[in-house]
Protein backbone atom coordinates (compact mmCIF):
# COMPACT_ATOMS: atom_id res chain seq x y z
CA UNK A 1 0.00 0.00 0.00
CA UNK A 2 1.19 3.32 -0.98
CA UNK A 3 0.15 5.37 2.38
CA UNK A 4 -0.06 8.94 2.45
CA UNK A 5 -2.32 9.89 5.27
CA UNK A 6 0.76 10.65 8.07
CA UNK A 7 -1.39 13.75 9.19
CA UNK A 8 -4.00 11.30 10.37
CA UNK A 9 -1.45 8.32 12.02
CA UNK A 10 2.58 7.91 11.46
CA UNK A 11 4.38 4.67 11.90
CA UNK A 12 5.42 4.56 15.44
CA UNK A 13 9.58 4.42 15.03
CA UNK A 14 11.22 1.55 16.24
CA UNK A 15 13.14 2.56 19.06
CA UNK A 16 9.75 4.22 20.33
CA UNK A 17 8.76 1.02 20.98
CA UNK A 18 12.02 -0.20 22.09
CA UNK A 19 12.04 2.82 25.05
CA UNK A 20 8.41 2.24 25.54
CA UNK A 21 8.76 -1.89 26.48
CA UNK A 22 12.13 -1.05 28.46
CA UNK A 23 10.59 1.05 30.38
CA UNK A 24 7.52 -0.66 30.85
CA UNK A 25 9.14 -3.83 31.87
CA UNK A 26 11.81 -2.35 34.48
CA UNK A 27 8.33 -0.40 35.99
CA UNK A 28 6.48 -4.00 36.32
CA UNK A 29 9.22 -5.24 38.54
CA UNK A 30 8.22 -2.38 40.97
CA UNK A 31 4.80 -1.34 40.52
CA UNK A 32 3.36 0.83 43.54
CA UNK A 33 5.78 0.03 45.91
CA UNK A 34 7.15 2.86 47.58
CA UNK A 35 10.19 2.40 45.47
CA UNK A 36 8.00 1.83 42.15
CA UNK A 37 6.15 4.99 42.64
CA UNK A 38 9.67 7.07 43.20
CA UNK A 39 10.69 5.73 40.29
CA UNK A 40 7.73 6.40 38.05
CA UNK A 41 7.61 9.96 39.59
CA UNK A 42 11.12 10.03 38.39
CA UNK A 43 10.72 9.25 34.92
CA UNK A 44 7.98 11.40 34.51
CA UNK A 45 10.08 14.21 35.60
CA UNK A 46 12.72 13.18 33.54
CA UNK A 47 10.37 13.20 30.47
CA UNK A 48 8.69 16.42 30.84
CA UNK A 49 12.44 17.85 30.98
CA UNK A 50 13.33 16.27 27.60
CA UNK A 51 9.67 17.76 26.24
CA UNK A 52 10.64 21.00 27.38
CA UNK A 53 13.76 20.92 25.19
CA UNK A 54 11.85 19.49 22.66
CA UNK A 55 9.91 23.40 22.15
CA UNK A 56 11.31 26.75 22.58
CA UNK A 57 9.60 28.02 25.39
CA UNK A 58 9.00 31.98 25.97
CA UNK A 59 11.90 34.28 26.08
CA UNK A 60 12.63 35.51 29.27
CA UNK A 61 10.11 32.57 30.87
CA UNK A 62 10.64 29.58 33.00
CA UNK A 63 10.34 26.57 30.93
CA UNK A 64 6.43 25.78 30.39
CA UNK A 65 4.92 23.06 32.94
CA UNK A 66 4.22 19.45 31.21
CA UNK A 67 1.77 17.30 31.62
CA UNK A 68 1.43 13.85 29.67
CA UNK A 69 -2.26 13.01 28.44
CA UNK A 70 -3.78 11.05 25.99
CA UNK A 71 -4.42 12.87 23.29
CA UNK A 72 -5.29 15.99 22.04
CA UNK A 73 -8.57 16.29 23.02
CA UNK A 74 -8.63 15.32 26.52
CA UNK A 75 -5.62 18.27 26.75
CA UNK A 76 -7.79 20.44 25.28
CA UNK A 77 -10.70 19.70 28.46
CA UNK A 78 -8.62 19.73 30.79
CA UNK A 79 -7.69 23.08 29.65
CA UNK A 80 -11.80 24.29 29.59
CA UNK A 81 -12.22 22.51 33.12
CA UNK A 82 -9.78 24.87 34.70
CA UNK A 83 -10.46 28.22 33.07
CA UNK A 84 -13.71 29.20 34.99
CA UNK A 85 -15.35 29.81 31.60
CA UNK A 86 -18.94 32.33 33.12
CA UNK A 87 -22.63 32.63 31.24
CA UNK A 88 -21.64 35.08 28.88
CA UNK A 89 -18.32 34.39 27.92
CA UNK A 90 -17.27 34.18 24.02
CA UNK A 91 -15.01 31.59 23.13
CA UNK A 92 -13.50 32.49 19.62
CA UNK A 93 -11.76 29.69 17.28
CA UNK A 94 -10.68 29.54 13.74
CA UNK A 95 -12.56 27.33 11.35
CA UNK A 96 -10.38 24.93 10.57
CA UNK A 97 -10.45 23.30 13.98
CA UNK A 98 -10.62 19.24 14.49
CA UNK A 99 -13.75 17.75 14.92
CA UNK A 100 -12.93 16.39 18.67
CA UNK A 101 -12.22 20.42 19.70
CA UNK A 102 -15.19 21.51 17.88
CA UNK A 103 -17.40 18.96 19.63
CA UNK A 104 -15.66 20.32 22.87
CA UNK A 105 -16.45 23.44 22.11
CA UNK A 106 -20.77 23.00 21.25
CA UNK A 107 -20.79 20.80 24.69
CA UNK A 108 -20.07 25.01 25.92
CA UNK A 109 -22.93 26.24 24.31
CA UNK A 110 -25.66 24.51 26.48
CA UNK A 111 -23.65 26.56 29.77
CA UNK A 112 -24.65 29.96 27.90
CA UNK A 113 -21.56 30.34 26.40
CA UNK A 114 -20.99 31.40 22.85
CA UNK A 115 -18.77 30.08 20.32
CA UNK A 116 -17.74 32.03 17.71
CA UNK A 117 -15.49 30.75 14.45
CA UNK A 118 -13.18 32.99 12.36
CA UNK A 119 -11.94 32.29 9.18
CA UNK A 120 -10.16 33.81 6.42
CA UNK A 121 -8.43 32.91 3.05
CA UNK A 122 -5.17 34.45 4.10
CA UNK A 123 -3.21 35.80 7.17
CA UNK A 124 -4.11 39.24 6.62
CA UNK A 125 -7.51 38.53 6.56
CA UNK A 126 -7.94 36.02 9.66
CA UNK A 127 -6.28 38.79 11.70
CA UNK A 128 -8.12 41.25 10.31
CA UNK A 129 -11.43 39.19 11.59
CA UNK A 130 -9.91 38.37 14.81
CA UNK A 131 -9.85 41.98 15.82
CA UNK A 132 -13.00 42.68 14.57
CA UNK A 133 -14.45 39.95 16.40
CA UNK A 134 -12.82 41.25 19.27
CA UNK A 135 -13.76 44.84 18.91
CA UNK A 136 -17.36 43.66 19.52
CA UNK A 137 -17.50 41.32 22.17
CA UNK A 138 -15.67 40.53 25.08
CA UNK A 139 -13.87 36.68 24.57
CA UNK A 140 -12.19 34.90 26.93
CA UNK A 141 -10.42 31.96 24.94
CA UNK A 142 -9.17 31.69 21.90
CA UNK A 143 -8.37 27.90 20.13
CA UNK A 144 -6.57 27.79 16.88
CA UNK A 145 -4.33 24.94 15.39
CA UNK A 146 -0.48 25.66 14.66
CA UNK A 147 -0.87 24.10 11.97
CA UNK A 148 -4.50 23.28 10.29
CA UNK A 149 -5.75 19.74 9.84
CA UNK A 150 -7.43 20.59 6.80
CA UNK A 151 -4.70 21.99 4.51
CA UNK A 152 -1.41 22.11 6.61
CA UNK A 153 -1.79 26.53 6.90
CA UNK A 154 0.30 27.74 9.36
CA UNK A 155 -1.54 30.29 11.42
CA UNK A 156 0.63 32.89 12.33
CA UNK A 157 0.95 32.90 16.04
CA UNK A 158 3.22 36.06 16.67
CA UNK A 159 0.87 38.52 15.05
CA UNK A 160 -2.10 36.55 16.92
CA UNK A 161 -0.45 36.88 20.27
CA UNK A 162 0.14 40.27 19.62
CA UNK A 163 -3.30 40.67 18.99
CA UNK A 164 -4.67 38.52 21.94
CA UNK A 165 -2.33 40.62 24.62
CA UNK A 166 -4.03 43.79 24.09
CA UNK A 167 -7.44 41.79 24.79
CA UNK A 168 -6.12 39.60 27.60
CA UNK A 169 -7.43 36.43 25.70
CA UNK A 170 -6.16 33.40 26.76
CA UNK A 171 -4.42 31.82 23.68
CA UNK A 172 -4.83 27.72 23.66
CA UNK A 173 -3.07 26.51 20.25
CA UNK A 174 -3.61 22.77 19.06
CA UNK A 175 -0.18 21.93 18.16
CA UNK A 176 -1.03 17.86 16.70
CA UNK A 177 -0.41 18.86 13.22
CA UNK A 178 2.85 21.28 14.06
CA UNK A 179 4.97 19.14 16.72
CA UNK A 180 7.54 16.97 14.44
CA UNK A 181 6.60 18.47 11.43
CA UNK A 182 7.82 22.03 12.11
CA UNK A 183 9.82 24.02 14.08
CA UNK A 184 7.66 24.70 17.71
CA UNK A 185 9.07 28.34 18.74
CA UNK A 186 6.60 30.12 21.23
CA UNK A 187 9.14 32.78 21.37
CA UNK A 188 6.95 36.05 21.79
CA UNK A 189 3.53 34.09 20.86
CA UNK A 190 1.97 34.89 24.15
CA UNK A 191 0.59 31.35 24.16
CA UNK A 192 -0.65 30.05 27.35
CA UNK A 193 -1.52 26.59 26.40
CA UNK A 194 0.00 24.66 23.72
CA UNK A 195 -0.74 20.44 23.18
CA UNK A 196 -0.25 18.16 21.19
CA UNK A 197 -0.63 14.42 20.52
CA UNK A 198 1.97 11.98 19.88
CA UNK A 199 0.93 9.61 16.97
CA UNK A 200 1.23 11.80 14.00
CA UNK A 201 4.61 13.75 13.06
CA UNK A 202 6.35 12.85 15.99
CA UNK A 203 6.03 9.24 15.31
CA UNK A 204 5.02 8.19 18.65
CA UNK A 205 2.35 5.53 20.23
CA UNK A 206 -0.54 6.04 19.81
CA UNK A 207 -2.73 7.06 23.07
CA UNK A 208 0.29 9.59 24.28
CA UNK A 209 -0.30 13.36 24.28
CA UNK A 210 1.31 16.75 25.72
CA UNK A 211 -0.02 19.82 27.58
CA UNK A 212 2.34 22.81 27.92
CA UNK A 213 1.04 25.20 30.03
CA UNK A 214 3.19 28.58 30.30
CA UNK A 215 3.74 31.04 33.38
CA UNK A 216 1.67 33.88 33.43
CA UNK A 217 -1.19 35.63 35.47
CA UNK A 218 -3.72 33.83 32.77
CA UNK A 219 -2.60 30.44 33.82
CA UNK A 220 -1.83 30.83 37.69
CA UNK A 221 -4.99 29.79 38.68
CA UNK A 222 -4.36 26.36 36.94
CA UNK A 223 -3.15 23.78 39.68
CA UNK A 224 -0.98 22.23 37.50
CA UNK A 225 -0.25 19.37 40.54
CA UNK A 226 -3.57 18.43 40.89
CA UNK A 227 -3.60 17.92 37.02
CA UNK A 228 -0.86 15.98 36.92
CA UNK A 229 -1.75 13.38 39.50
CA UNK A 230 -5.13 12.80 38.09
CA UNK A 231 -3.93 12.60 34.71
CA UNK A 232 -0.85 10.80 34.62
CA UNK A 233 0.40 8.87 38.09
CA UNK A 234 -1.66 5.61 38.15
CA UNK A 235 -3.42 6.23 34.98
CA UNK A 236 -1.30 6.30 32.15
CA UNK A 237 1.43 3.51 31.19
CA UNK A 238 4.85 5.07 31.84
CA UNK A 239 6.62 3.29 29.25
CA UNK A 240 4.15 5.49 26.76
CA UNK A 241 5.25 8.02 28.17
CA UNK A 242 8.85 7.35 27.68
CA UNK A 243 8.23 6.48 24.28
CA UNK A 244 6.89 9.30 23.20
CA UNK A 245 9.62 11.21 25.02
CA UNK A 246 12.26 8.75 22.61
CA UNK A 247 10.43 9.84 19.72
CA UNK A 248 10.27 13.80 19.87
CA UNK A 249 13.92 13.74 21.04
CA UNK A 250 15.07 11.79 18.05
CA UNK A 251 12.72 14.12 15.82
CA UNK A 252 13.73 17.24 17.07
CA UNK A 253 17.58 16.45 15.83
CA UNK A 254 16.35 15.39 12.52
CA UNK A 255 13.72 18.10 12.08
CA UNK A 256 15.52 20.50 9.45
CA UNK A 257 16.72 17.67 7.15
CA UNK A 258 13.09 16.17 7.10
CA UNK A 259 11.52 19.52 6.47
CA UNK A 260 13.83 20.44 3.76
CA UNK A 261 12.93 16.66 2.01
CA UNK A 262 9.16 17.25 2.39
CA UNK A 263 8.89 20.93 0.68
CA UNK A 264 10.76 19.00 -2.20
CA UNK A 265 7.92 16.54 -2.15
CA UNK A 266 5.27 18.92 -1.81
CA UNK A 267 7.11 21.79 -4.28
CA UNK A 268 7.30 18.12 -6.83
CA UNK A 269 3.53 17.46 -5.96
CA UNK A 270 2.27 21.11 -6.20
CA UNK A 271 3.46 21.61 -9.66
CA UNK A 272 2.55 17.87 -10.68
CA UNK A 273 -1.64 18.41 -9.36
CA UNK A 274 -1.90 21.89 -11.49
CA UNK A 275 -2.11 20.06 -14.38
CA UNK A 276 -4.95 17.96 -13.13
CA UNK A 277 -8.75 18.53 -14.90
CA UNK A 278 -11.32 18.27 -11.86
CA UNK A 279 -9.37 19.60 -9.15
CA UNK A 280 -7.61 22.34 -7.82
CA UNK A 281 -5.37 23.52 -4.68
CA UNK A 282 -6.52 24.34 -1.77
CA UNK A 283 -4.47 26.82 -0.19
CA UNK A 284 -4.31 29.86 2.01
CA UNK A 285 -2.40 32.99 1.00
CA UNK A 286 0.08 32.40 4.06
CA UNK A 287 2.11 30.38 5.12
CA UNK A 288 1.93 26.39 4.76
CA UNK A 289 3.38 23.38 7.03
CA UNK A 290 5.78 20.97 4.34
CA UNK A 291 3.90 17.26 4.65
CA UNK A 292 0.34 18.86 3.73
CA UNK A 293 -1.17 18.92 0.04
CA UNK A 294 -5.02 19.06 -0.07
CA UNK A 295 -6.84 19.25 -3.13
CA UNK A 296 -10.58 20.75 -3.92
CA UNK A 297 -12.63 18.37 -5.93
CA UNK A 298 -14.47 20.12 -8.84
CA UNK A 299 -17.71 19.61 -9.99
CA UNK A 300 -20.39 17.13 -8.27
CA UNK A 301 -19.16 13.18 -9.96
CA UNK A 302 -17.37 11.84 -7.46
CA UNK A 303 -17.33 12.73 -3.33
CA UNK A 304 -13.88 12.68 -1.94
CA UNK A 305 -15.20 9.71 0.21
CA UNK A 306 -16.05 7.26 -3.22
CA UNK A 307 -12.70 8.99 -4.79
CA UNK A 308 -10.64 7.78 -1.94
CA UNK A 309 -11.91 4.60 -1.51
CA UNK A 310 -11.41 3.82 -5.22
CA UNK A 311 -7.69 4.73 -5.05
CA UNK A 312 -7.12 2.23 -2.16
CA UNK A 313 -9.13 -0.79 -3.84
CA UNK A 314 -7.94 -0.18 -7.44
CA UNK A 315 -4.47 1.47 -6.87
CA UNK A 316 -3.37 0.46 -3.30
CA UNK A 317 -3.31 4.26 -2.59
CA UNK A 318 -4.30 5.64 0.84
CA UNK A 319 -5.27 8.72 1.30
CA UNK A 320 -7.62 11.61 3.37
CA UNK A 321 -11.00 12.68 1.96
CA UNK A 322 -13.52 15.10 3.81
CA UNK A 323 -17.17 14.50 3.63
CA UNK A 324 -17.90 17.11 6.84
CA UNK A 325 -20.28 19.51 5.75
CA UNK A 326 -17.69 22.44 7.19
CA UNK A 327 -14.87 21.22 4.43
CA UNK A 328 -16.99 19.82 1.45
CA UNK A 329 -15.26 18.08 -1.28
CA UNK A 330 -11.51 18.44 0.01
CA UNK A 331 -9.26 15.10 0.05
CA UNK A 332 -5.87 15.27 1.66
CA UNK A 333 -2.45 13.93 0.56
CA UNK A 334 0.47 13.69 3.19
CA UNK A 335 3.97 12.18 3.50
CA UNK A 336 6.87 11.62 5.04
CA UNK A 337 10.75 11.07 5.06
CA UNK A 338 9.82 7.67 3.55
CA UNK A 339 7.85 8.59 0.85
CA UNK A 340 9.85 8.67 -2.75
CA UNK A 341 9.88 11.58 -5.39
CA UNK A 342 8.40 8.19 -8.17
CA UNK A 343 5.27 7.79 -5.56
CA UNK A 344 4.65 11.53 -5.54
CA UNK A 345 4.71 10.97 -9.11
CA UNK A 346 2.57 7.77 -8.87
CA UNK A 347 -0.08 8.79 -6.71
CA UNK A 348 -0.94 12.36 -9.25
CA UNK A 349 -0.81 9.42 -12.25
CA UNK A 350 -3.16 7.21 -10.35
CA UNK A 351 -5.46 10.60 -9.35
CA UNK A 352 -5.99 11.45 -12.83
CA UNK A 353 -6.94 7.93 -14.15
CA UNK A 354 -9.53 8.38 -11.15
CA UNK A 355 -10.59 11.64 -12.23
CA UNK A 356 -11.15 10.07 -15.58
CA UNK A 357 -12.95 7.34 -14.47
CA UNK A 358 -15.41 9.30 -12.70
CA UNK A 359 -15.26 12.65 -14.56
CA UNK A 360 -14.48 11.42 -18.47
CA UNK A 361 -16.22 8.08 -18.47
CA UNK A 362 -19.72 8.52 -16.51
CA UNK A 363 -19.94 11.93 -18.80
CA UNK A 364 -19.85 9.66 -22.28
């Protein structure tokens, strides 16, 4: 199979695993002995130091507290269980969001709290809507992706902090699609939350995630102790833990190299798809994350859903379509260090005979 949905799961890397079952099995000799639980507090704290190397925390800041959870949308509750969100309050986020935080986010709306979604085709513009937003009501929170699920835009987080400061919004960035595929500087983003999970570009097990919470007046009332022990200590496997750890580590070092290799791939596929009758590139006028190509399906023959599923059967091809109502008609093509410059190649040839199927045969 020729797989290139990595924004939705990565292979786990081997010596993931290997940290993860070494870990494990020295913990299972212990288990909650007084000894077993020094030692698991241990290696938490031991992890949360390499995960704070792993991002560039504020300037100026102490590093940001860690805590392990897992995924990205349990980090993401916790984060809405300890803000003290009021009847009343607004909660912005851009439209682009993942379905588990926008679920999060209509569970609000029963409290009396109102959710409002900003968009915009380019930088510029989202800003531009931000403030606007802002200049007529009164939000609390604000929830964006680093990078979008959708169609890997990078949402520029300086200008947004910038913007968010003068409000005194509290900043919570989704940071799934971003960790191990791009750089992670918070370095004047007045963030106060960042999280991310670990099965995607960081190539870790699946059911790990991180919470980064930063030190400011917005987050002091967040008892990040409590959090921790009801999160992590006696509820999530420490070898997990440690893998995860293993695998941003070893991504981090290798991060420009595999950045450089995938805007070859997605310059090679970008130029390749233009060519293509019945779709077209979807893309902000901004900035876009390196392992991301999604394509806009034209006209009304095919759904992504029946498009996709023909490429696996017929072609061995695996790929991401949308059928949400909120992102009609999109499918989604990403890749990794693995993937080969011929299977870019292959997977455009194998789109347009699929095109033609649908679009050029069913129309004679």
């Amino acid at each position: 199979m020729l797989y290139l949905n990595y924004a939705g799961l990565s292979r786990e890397r081997p010596e993931s695993r290997e940290e993860a079952s070494t870990v494990q099995a020295e913990f299972e000799t212990m288990l909650f002995s007084e000894s077993g639980v020094r030692w698991y507090t241990n290696q938490l704290d031991r992890c949360r130091r390499s995960i704070q190397d792993f991002v560039v925390p504020h300037e100026n800041d102490a590093a940001p507290n860690v805590v392990f959870v897992s995924n990205a949308t349990t980090a993401f509750r916790i984060i809405l269980s300890n803000l003290e969100l009021k009847t009343g309050d607004v909660v912005l986020a851009s439209d682009q969001e993942h379905p588990g935080i926008i679920r999060s986010l209509i569970r609000l709306q029963p409290n009396r709290l109102r959710v409002q979604l900003i968009g915009g085709a380019s930088e510029d513009e989202f800003c531009r809507n931000l403030e606007q937003a802002l200049s007529t009501d009164h939000a609390r929170l604000l929830i964006l992706s680093h990078v979008a699920y959708t169609d890997g835009r990078v949402f520029p987080l300086g200008r947004i902090g910038t913007i968010a400061k003068e409000q005194n919004l509290i900043v919570a960035v989704d940071g799934t699609q971003a960790a191990g595929h791009i750089p992670i500087d918070l370095n004047g983003t007045e963030v106060h939350f960042y999280f991310f999970a670990g099965h995607k570009w960081c190539r870790g097990p699946m059911g790990t995630g991180v919470l980064l919470v930063a030190h400011n007046d917005l987050t002091s009332n967040v008892e990040i102790d409590n959090i921790q022990n009801d999160y992590e200590l006696g509820t999530q496997r420490v070898g997990l833990i440690a893998g995860l750890t293993r695998a941003c580590a070893l991504r981090r070092d290798e991060l420009p190299i595999a950045t450089t290799y995938l805007r070859r791939l997605q310059d090679l596929l970008v130029g390749l798809v233009q060519s293509l009758d019945g779709v077209r590139l979807r893309r902000w006028n901004g900035a876009h994350a390196p392992g991301i190509c999604t394509l806009q399906l034209e006209g009304d023959r095919v759904s992504p859903g029946r498009l996709a599923e023909y490429l696996l059967q017929h072609d061995g091809i695996a790929i991401k379509p949308f059928n949400d109502p909120e992102h009609p008609r999109l499918i989604r093509i990403s890749y990794s260090q693995s993937t080969s410059e011929p299977e870019i190649q292959t997977v455009v040839d194998r789109l347009a005979d699929a095109l033609h199927h649908f679009n050029g045969s069913e129309a004679e």
